[in-house]
C-alpha atoms as a PDB file:
ATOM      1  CA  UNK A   1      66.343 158.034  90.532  1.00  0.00           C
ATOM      2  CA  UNK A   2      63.835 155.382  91.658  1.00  0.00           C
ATOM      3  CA  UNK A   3      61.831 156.348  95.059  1.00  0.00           C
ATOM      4  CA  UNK A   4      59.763 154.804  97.810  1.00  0.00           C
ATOM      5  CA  UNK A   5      56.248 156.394  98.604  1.00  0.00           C
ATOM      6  CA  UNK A   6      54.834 155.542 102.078  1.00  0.00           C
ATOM      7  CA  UNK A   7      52.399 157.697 103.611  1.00  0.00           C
ATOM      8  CA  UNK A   8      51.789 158.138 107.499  1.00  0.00           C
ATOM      9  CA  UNK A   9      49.204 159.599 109.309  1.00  0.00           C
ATOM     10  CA  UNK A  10      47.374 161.372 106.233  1.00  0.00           C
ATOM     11  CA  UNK A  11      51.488 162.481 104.760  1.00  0.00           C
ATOM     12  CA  UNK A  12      53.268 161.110 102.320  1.00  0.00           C
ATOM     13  CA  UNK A  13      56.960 160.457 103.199  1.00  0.00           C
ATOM     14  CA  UNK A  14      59.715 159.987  99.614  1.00  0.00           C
ATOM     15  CA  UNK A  15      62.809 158.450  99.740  1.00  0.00           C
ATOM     16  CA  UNK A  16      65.116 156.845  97.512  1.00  0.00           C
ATOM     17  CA  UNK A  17      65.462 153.607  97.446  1.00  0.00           C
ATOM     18  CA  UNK A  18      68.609 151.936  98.677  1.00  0.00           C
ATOM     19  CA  UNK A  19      69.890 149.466  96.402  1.00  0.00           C
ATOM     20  CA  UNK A  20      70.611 146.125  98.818  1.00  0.00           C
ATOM     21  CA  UNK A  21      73.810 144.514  97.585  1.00  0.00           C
ATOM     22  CA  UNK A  22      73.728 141.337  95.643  1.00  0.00           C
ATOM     23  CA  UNK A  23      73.109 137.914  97.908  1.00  0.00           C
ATOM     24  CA  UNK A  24      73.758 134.407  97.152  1.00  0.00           C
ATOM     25  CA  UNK A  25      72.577 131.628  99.343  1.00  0.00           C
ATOM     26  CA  UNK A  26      75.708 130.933 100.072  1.00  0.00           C
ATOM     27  CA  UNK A  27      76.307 134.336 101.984  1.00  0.00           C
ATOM     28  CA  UNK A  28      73.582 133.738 104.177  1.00  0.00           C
ATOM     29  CA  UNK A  29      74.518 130.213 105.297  1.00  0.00           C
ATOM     30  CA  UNK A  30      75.010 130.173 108.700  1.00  0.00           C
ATOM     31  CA  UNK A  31      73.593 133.814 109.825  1.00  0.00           C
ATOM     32  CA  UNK A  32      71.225 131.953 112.511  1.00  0.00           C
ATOM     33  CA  UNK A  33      74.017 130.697 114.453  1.00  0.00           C
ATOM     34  CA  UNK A  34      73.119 127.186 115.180  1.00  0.00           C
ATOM     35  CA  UNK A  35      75.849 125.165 115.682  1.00  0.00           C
ATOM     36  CA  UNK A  36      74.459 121.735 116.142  1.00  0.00           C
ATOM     37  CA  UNK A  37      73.837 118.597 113.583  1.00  0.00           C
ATOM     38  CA  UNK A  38      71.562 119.296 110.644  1.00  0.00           C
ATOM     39  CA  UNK A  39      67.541 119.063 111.563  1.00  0.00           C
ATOM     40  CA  UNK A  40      65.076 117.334 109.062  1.00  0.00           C
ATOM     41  CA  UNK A  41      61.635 118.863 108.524  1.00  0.00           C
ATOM     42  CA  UNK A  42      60.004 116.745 110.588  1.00  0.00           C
ATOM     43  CA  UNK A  43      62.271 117.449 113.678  1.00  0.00           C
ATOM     44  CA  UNK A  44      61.529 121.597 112.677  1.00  0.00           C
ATOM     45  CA  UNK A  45      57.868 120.735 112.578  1.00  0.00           C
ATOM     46  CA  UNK A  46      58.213 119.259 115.734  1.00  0.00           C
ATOM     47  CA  UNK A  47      60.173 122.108 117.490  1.00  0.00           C
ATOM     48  CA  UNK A  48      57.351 124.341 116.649  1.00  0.00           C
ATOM     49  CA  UNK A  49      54.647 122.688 117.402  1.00  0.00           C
ATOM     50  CA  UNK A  50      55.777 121.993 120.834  1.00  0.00           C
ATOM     51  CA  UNK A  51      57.025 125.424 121.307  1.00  0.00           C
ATOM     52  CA  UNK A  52      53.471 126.465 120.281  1.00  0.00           C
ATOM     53  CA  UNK A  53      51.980 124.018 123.016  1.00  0.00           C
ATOM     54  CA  UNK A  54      54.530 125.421 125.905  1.00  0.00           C
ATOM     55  CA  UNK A  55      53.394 129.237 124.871  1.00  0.00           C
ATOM     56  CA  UNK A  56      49.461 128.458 125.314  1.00  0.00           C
END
């Protein structure tokens, strides 16, 4: 049995781990829900940037 060790507030806490199941790229295609046209890097950059500008 393989287990996770975390401790909190001078305790340690065990559990064991939970295997995740297996995940292809392919799966997760599509889990942000954006439906529009396909955005280059530049036009992600962008989006950030200004969104970073707006939040100041």
């Amino acid at each position: 049995m393989e287990i996770e060790i975390e401790e909190h507030g001078g305790c340690l806490v065990l559990r064991p781990v939970r295997k995740l199941p297996r995940t292809t790229l392919a799966d997760l295609i599509g889990c942000t829900g954006y439906q529009g046209p396909a955005k280059s890097l530049e036009d992600m950059e962008s989006g950030v940037a200004e969104g970073a500008r707006q939040s100041r």
